[in-house]
N, C-alpha and C. Protein backbone atom coordinates (compact mmCIF):
# COMPACT_ATOMS: atom_id res chain seq x y z
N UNK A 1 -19.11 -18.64 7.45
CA UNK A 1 -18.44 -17.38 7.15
C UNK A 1 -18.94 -16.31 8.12
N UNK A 2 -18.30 -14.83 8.58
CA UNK A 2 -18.54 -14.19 9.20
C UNK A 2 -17.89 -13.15 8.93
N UNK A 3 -18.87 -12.49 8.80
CA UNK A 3 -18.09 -10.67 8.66
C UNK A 3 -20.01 -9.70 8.99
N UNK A 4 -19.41 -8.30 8.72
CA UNK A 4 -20.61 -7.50 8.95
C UNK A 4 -20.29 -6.01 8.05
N UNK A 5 -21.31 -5.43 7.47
CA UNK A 5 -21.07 -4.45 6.09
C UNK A 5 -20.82 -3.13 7.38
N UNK A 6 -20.24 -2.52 7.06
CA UNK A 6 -19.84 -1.26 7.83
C UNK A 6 -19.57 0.15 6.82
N UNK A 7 -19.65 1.15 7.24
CA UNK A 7 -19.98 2.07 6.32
C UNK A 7 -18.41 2.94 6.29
N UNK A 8 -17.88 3.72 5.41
CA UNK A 8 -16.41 4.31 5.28
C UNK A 8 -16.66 5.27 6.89
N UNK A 9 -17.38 5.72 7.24
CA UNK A 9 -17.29 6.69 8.08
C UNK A 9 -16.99 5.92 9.62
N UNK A 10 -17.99 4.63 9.86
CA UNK A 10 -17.11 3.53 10.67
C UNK A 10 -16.15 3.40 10.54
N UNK A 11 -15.44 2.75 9.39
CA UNK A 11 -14.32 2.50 9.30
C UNK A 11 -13.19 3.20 9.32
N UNK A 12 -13.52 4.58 9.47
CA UNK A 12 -12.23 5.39 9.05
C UNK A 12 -12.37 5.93 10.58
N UNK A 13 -13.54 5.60 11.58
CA UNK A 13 -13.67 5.66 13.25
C UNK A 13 -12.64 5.14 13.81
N UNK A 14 -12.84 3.39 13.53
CA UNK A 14 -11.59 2.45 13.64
C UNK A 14 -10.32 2.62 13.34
N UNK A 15 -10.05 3.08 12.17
CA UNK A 15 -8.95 3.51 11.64
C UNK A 15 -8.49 4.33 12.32
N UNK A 16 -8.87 5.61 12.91
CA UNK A 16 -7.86 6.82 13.66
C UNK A 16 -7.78 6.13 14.93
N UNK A 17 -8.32 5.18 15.76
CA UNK A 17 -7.94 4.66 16.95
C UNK A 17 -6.45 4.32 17.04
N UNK A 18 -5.92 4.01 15.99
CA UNK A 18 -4.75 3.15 15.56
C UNK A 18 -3.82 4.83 15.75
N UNK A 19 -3.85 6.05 15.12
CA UNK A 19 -3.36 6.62 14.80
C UNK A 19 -2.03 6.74 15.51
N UNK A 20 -1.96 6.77 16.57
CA UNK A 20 -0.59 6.80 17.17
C UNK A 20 0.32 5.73 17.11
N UNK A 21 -0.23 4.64 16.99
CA UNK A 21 0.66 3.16 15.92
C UNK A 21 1.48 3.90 15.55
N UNK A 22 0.44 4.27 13.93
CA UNK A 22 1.06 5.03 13.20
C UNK A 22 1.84 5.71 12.92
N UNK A 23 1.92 6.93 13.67
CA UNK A 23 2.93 7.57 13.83
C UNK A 23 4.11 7.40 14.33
N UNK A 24 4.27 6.46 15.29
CA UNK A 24 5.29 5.57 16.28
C UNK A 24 5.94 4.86 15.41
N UNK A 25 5.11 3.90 14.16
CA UNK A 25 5.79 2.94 13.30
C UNK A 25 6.15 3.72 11.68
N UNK A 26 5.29 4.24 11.70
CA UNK A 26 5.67 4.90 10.10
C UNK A 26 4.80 3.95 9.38
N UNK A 27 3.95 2.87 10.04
CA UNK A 27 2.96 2.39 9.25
C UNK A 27 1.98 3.09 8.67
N UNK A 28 0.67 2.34 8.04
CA UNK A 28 -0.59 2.97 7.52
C UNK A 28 -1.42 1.83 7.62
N UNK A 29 -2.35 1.85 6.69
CA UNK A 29 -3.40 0.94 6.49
C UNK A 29 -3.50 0.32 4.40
N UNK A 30 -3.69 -1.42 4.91
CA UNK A 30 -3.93 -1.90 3.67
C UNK A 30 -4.75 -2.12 3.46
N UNK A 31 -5.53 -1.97 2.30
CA UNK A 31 -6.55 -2.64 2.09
C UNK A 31 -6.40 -4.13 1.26
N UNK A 32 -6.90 -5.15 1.82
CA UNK A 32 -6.91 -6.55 1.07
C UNK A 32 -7.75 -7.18 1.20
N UNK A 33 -7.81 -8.37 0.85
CA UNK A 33 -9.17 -9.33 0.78
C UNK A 33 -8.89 -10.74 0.74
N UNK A 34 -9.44 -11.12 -0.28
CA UNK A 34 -10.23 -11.07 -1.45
C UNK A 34 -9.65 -10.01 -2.28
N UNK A 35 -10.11 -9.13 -2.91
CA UNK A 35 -9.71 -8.29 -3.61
C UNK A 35 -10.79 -6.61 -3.94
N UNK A 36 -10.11 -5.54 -2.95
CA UNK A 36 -9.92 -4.19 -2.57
C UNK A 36 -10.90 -3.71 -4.07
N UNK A 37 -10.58 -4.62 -4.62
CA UNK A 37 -10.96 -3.80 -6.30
C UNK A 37 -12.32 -3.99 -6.69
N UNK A 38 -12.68 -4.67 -6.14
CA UNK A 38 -14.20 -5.34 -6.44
C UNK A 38 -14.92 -4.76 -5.63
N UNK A 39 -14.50 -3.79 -4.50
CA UNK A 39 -15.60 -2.83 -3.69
C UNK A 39 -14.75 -1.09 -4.48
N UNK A 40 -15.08 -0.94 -5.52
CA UNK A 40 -14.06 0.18 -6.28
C UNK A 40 -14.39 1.21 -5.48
N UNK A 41 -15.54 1.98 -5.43
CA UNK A 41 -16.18 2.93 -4.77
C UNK A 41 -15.79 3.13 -3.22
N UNK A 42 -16.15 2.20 -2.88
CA UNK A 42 -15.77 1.79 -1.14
C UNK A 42 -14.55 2.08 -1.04
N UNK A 43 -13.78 1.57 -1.96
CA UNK A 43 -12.02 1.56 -1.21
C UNK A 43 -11.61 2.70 -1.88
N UNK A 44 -12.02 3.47 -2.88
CA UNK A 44 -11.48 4.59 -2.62
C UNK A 44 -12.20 5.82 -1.79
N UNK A 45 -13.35 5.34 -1.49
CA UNK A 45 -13.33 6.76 -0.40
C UNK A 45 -12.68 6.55 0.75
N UNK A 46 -12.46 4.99 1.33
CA UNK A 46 -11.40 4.85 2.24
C UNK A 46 -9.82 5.62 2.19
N UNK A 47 -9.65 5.27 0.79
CA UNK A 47 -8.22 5.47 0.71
C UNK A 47 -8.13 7.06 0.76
N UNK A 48 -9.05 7.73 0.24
CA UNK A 48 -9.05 9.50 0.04
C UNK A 48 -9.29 10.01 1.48
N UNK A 49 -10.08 9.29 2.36
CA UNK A 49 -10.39 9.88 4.11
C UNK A 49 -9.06 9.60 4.25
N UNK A 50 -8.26 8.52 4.65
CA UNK A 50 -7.21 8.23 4.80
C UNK A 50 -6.33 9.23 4.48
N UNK A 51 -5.83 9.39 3.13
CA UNK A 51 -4.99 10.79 2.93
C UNK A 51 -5.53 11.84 2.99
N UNK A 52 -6.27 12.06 4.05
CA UNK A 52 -6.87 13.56 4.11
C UNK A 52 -6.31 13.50 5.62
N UNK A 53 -5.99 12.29 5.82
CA UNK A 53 -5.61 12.46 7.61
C UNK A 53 -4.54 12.03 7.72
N UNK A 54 -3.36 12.34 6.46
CA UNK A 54 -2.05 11.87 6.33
C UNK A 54 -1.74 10.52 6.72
N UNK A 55 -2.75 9.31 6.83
CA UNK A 55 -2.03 7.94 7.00
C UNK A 55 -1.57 7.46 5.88
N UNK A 56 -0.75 6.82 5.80
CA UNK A 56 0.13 5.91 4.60
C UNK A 56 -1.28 4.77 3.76
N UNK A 57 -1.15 4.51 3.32
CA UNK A 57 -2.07 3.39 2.42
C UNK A 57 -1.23 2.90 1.59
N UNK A 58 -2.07 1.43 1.66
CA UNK A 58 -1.60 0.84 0.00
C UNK A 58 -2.49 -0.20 0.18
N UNK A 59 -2.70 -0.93 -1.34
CA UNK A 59 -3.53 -1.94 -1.79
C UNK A 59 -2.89 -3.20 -2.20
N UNK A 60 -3.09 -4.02 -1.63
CA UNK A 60 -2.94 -6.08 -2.48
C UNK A 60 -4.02 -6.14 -3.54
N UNK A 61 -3.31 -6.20 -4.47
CA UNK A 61 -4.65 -6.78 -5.78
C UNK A 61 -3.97 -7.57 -6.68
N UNK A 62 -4.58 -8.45 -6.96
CA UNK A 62 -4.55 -9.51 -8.19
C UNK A 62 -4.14 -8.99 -9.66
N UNK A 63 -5.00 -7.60 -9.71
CA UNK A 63 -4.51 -6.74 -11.09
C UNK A 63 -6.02 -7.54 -12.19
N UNK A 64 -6.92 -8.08 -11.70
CA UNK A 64 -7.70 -9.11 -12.67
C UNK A 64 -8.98 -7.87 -12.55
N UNK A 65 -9.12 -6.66 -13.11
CA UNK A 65 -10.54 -5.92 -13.37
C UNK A 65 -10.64 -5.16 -14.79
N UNK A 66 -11.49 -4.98 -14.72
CA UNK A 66 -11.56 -3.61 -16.21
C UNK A 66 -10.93 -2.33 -15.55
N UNK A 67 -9.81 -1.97 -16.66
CA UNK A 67 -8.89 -1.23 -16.43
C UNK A 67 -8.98 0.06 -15.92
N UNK A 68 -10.60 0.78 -16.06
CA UNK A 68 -10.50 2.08 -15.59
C UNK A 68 -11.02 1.92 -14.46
N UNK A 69 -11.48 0.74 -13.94
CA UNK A 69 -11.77 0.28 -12.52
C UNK A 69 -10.43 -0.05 -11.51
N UNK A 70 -10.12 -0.29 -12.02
CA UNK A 70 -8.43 -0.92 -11.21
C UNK A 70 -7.74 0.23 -11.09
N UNK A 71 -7.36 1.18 -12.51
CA UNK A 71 -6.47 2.31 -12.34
C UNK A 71 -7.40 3.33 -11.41
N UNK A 72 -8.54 3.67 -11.33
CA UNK A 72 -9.27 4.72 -10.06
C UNK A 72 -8.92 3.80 -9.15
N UNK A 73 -8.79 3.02 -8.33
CA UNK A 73 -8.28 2.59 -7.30
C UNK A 73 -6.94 2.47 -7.21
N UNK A 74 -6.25 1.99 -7.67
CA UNK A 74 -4.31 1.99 -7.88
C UNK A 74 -3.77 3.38 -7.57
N UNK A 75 -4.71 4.42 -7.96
CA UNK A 75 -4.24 5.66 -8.27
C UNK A 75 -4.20 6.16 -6.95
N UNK A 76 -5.43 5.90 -6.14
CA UNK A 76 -5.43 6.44 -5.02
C UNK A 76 -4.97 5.93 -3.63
N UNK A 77 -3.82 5.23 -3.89
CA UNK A 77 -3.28 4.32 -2.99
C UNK A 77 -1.87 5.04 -2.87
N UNK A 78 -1.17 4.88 -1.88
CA UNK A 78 0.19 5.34 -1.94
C UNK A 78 1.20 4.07 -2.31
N UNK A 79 0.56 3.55 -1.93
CA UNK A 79 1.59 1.93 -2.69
C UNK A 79 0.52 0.86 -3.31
N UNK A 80 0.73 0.19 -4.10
CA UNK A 80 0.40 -0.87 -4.40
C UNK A 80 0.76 -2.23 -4.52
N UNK A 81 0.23 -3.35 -3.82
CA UNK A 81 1.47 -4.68 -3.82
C UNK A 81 0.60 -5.22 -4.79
N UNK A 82 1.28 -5.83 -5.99
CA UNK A 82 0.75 -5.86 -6.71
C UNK A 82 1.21 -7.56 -7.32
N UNK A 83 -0.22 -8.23 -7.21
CA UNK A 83 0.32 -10.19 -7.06
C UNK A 83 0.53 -10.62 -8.37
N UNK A 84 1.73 -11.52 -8.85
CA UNK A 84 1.59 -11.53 -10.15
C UNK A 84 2.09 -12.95 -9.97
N UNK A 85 0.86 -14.18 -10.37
CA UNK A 85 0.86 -15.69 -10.13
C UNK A 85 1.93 -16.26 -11.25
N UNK A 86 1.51 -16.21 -12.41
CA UNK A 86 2.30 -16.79 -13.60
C UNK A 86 2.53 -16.06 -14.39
N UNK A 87 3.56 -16.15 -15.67
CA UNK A 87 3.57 -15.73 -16.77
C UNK A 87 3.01 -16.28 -17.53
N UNK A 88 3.13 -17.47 -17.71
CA UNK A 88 2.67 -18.77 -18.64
C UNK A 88 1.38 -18.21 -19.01
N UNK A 89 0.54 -18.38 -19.73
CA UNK A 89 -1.12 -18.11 -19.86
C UNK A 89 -2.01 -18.73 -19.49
N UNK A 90 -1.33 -20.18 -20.09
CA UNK A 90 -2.63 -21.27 -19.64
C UNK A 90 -2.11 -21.93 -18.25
N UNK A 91 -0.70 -21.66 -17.76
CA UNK A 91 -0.72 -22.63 -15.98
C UNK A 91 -1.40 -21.08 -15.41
N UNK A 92 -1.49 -19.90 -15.79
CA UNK A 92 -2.27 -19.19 -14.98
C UNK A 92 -4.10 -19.27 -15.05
N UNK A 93 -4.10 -20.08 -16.97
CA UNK A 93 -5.72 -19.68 -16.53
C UNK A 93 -5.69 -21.35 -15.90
N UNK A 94 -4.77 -22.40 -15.79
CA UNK A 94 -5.21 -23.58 -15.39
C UNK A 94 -5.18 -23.54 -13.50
N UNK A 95 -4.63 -22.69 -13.07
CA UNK A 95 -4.07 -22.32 -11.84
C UNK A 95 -5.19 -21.24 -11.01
N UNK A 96 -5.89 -20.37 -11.41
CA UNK A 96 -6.60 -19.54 -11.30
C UNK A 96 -7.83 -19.04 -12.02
N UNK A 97 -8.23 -19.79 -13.20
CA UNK A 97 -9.35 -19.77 -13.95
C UNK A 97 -9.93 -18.54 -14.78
N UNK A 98 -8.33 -17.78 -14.58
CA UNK A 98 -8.74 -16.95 -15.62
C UNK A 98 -7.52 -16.58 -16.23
N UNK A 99 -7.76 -15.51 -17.35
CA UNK A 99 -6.35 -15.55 -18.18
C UNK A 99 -5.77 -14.28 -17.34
N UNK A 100 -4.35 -14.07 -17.90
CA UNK A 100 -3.31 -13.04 -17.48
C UNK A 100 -2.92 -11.66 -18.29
N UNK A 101 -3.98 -11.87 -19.35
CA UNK A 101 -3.39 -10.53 -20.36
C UNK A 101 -4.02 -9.80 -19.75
N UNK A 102 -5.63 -9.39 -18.96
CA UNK A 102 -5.64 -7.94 -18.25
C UNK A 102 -4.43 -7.90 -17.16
N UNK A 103 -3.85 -8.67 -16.63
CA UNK A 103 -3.09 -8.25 -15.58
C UNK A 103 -2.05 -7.92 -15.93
N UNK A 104 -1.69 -8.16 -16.85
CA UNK A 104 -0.47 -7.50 -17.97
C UNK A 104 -0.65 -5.91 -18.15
N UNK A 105 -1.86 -6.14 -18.74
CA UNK A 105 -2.21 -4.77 -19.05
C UNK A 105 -2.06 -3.51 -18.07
N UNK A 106 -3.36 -4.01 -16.96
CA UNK A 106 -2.92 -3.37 -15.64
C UNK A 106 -1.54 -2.86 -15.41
N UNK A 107 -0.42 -3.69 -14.97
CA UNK A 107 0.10 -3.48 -14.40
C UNK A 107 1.07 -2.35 -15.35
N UNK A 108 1.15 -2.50 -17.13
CA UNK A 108 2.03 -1.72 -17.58
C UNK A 108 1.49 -0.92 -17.30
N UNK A 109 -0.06 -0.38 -16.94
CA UNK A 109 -0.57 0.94 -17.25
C UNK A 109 -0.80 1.63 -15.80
N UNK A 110 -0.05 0.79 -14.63
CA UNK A 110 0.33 1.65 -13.59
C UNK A 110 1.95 1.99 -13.64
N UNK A 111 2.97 1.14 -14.40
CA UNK A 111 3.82 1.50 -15.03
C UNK A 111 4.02 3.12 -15.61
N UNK A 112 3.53 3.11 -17.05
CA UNK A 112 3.60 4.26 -17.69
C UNK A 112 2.85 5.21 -16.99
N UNK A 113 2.05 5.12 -15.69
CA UNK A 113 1.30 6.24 -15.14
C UNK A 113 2.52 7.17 -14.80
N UNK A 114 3.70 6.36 -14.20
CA UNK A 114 4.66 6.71 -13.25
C UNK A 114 4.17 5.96 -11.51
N UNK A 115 3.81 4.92 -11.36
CA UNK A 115 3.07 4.74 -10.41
C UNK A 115 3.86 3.10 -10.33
N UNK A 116 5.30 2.77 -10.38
CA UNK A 116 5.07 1.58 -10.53
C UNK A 116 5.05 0.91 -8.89
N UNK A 117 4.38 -0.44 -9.39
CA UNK A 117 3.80 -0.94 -7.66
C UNK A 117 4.97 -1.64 -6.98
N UNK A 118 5.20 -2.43 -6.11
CA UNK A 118 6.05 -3.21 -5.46
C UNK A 118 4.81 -4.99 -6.14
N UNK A 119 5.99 -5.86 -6.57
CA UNK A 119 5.22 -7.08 -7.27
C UNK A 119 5.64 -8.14 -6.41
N UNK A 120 4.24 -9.01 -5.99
CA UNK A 120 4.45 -9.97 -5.34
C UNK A 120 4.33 -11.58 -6.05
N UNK A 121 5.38 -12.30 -5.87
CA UNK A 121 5.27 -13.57 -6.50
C UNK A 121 4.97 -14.51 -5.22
N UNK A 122 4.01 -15.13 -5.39
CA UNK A 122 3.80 -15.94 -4.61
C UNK A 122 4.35 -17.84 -5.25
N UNK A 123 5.63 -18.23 -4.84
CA UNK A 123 6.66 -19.04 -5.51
C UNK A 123 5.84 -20.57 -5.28
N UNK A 124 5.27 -21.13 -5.81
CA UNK A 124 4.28 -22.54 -5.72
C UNK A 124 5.13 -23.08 -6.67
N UNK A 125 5.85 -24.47 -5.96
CA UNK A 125 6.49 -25.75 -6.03
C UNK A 125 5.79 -26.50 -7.41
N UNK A 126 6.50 -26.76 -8.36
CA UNK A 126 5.93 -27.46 -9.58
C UNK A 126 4.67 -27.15 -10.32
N UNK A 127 4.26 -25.40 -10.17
CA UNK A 127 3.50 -24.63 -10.78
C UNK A 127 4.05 -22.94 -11.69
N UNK A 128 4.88 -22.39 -10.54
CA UNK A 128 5.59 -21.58 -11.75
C UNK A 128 6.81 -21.24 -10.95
N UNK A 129 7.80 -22.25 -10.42
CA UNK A 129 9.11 -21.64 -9.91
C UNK A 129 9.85 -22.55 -10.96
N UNK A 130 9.42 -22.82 -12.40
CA UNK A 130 10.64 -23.46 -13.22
C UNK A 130 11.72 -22.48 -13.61
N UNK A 131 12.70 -23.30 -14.06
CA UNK A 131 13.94 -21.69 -14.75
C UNK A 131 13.14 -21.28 -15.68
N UNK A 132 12.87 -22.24 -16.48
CA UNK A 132 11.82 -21.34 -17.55
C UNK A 132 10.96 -19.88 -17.18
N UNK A 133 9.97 -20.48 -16.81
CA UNK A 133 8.82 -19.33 -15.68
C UNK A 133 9.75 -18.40 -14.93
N UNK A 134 10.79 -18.51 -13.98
CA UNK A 134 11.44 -17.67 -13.45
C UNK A 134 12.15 -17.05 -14.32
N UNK A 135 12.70 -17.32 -15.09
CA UNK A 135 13.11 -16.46 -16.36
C UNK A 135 12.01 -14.98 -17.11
N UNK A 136 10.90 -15.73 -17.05
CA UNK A 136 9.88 -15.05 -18.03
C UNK A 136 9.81 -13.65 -16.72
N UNK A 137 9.55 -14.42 -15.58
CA UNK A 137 9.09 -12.75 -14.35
C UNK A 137 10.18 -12.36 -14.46
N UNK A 138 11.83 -12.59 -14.42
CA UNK A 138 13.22 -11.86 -14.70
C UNK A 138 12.96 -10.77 -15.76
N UNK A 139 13.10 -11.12 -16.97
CA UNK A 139 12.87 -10.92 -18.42
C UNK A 139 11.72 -9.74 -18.31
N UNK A 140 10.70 -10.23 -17.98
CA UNK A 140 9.29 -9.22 -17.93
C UNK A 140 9.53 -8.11 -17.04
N UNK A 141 9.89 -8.39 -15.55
CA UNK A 141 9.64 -7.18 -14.68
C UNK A 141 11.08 -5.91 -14.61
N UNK A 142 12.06 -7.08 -15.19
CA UNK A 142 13.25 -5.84 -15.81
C UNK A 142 12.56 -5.15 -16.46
N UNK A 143 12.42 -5.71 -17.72
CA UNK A 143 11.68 -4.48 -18.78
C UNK A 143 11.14 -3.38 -18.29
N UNK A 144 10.26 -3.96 -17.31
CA UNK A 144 9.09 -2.35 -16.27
C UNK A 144 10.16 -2.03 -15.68
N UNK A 145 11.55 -2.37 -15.06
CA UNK A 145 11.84 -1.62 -14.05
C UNK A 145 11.15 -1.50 -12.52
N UNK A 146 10.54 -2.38 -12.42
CA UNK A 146 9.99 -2.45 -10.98
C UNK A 146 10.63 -2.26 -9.97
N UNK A 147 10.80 -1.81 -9.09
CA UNK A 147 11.33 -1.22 -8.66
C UNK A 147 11.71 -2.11 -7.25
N UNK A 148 10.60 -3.32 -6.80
CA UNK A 148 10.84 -4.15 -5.85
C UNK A 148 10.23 -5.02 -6.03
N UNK A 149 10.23 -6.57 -6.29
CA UNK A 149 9.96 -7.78 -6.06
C UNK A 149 10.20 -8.14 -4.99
N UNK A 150 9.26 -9.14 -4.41
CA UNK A 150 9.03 -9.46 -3.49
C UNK A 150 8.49 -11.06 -3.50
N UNK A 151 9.45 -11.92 -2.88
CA UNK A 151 8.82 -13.70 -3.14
C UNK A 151 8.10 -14.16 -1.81
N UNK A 152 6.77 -15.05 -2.15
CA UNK A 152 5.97 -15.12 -1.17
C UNK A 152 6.39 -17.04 -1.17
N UNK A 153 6.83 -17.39 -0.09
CA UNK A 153 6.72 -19.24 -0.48
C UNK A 153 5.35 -19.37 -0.30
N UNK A 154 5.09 -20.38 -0.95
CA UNK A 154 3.84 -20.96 -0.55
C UNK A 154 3.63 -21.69 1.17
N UNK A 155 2.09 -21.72 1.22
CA UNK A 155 2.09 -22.27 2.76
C UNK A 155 1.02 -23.41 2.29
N UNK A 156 0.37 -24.17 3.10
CA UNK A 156 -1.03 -24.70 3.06
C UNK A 156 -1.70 -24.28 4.24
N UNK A 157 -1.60 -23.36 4.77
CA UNK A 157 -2.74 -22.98 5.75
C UNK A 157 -3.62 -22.59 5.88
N UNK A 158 -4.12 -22.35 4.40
CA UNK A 158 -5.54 -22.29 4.04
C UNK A 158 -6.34 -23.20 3.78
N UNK A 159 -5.58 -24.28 3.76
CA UNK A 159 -6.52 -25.84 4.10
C UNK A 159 -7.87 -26.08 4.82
N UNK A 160 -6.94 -25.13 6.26
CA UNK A 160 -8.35 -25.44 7.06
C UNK A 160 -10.19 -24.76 6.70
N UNK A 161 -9.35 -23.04 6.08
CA UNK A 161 -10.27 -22.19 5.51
C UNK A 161 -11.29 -23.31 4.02
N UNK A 162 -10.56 -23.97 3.86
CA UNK A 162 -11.55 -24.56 2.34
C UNK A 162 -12.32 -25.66 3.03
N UNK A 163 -12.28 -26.53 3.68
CA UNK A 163 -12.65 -26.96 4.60
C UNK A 163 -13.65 -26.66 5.06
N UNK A 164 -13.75 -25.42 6.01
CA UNK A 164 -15.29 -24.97 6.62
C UNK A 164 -15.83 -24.65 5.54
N UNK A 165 -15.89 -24.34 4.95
CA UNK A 165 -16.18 -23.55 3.62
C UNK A 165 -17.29 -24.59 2.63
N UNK A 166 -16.48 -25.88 2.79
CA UNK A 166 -17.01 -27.14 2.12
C UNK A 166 -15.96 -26.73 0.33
N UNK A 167 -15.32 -26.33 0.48
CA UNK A 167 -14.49 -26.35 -1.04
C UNK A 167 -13.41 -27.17 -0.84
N UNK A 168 -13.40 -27.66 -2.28
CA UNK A 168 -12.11 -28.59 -2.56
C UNK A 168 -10.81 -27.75 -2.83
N UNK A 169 -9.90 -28.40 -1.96
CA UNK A 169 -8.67 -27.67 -1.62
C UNK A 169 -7.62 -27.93 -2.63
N UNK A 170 -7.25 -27.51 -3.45
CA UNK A 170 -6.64 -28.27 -4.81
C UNK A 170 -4.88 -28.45 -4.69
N UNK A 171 -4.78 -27.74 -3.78
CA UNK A 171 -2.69 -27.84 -3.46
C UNK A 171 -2.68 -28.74 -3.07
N UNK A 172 -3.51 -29.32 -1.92
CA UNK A 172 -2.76 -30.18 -0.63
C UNK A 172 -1.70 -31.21 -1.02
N UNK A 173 -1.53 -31.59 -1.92
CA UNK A 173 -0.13 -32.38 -2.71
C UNK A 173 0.98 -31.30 -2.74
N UNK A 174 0.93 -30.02 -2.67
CA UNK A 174 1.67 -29.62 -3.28
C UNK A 174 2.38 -29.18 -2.23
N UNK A 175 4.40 -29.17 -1.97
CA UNK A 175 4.93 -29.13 -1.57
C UNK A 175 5.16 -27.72 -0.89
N UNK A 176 5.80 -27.55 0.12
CA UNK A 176 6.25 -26.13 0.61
C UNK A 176 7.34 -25.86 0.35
N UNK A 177 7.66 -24.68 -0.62
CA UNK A 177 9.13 -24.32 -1.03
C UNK A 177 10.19 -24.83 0.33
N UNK A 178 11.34 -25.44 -0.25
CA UNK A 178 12.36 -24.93 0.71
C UNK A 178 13.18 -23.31 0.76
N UNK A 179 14.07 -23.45 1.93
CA UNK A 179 14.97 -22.07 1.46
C UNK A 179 16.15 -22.08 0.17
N UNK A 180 16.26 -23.44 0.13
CA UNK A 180 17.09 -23.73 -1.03
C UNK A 180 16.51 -23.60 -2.24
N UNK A 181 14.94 -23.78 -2.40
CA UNK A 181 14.28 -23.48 -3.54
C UNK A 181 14.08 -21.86 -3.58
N UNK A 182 13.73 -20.79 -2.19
CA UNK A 182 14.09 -19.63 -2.77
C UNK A 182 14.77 -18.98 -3.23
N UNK A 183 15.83 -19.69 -2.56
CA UNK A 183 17.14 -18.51 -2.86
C UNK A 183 17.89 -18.61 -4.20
N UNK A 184 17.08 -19.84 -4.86
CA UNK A 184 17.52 -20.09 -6.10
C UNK A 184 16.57 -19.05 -7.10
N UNK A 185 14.93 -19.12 -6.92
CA UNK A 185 14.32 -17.94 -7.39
C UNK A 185 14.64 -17.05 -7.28
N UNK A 186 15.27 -16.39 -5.90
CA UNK A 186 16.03 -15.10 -5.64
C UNK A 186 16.84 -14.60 -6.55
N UNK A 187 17.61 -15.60 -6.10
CA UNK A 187 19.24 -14.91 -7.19
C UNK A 187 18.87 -15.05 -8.55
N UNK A 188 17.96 -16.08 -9.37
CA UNK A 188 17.20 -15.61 -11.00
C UNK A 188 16.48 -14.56 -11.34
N UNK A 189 16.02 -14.27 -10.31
CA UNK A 189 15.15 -12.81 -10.05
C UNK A 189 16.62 -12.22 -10.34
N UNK A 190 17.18 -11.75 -9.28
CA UNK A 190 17.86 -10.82 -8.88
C UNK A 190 19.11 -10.59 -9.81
N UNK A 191 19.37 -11.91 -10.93
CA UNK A 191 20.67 -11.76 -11.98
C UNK A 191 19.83 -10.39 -13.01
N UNK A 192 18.57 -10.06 -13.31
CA UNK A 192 17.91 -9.38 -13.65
C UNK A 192 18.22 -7.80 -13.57
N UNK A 193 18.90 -7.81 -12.72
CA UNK A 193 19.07 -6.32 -12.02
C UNK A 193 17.84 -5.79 -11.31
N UNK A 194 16.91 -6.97 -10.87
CA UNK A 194 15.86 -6.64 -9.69
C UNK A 194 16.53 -6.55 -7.96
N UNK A 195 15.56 -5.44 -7.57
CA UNK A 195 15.64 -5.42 -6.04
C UNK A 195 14.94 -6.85 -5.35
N UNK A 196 15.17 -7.67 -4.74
CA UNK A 196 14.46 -8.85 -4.78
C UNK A 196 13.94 -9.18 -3.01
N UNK A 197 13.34 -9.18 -2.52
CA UNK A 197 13.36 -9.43 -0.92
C UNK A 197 11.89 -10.65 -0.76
N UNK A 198 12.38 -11.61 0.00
CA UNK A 198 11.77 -12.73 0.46
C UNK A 198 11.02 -12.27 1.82
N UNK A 199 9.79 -12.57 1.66
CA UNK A 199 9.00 -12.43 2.43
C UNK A 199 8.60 -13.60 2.82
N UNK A 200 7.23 -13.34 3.77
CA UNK A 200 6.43 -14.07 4.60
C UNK A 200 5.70 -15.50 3.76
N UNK A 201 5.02 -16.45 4.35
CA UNK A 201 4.49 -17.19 3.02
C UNK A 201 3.47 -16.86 2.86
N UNK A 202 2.87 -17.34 1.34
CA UNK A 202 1.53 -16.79 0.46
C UNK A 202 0.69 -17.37 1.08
């Protein structure tokens, strides 16, 4: 593994180098990981230097913390992409090893803030793209009104990452969506009255 601890005032050094990107693209800066939420402190004084120097922000998070930890960070983001694996309970805690009711929670309670995020499904082949399951994220993210879904296919190119690592890689059976398998999630999503857009893979 390789990385090195750097302090917000570094980082926000690095960060204005970019600035004319910025302005040229109408981009900003994300914070992701791993997960943005688990350095709470850190990423929001990032995100507050940041809007003090008008760049755009937003955060990738899982939605998996204690809630007044997640919402001080959510809050101070200008967007949030916000990952939402299963509905099911147990293919999410069998899938990810933990359960899904804080992320429930979370996410209504960036909902009712008025804050709702852009939601990312990341679509894994014979884990939660059944009609069933695609029904339940239809059904569920109408209700919020979300405002944009977003489908991630699955990849395996993190194979190689588990690997150096020495971890057991638990997909490698598992298939890579086709486009025929998205566009079928798509349009179930999207009979919903969701905004629906296919992205890059997970």
């Amino acid at each position: 593994m390789a990385g090195r601890q750097i302090t917000v005032e570094e980082l926000i050094g690095e960060i204005e180098k970019d600035l004319v990107f910025f302005e040229e693209s109408g981009g900003g800066v994300t914070l992701s990981g791993g997960e943005p939420v688990s350095q709470p402190d850190a990423a929001i004084d990032v995100l507050r230097a940041c809007r003090a120097r008008r760049i755009h922000t937003a955060i990738e998070t899982c939605g998996f913390a204690p809630a007044d930890t997640f919402f001080r960070v959510a809050i101070a983001a200008d967007l949030v992409l916000f990952d939402l694996k299963a509905m099911d309970p147990e293919v999410h805690r069998r899938t990810t090893n933990v359960w899904n009711a804080r992320i429930f929670s979370n996410l209504e309670a960036l909902v009712a803030a008025g804050r709702p995020p852009t939601v990312r499904i990341p679509v894994v082949p014979g884990v939660n793209d059944s009609d069933a399951e695609t029904r339940r994220f239809a059904g569920y993210l109408s209700a919020l009104r979300i405002p944009t879904v977003e489908l991630l296919p699955f990849h395996r190119i993190g194979a190689e990452k588990y690997r150096r690592l020495g971890m057991p890689y638990r997909v490698a059976d598992t298939p890579e969506p086709t486009a025929a398998d998205m566009s079928h999630f798509r349009d179930m999503i999207a009979e919903a009255g969701l905004h629906v857009l296919v992205g890059e893979p997970a």
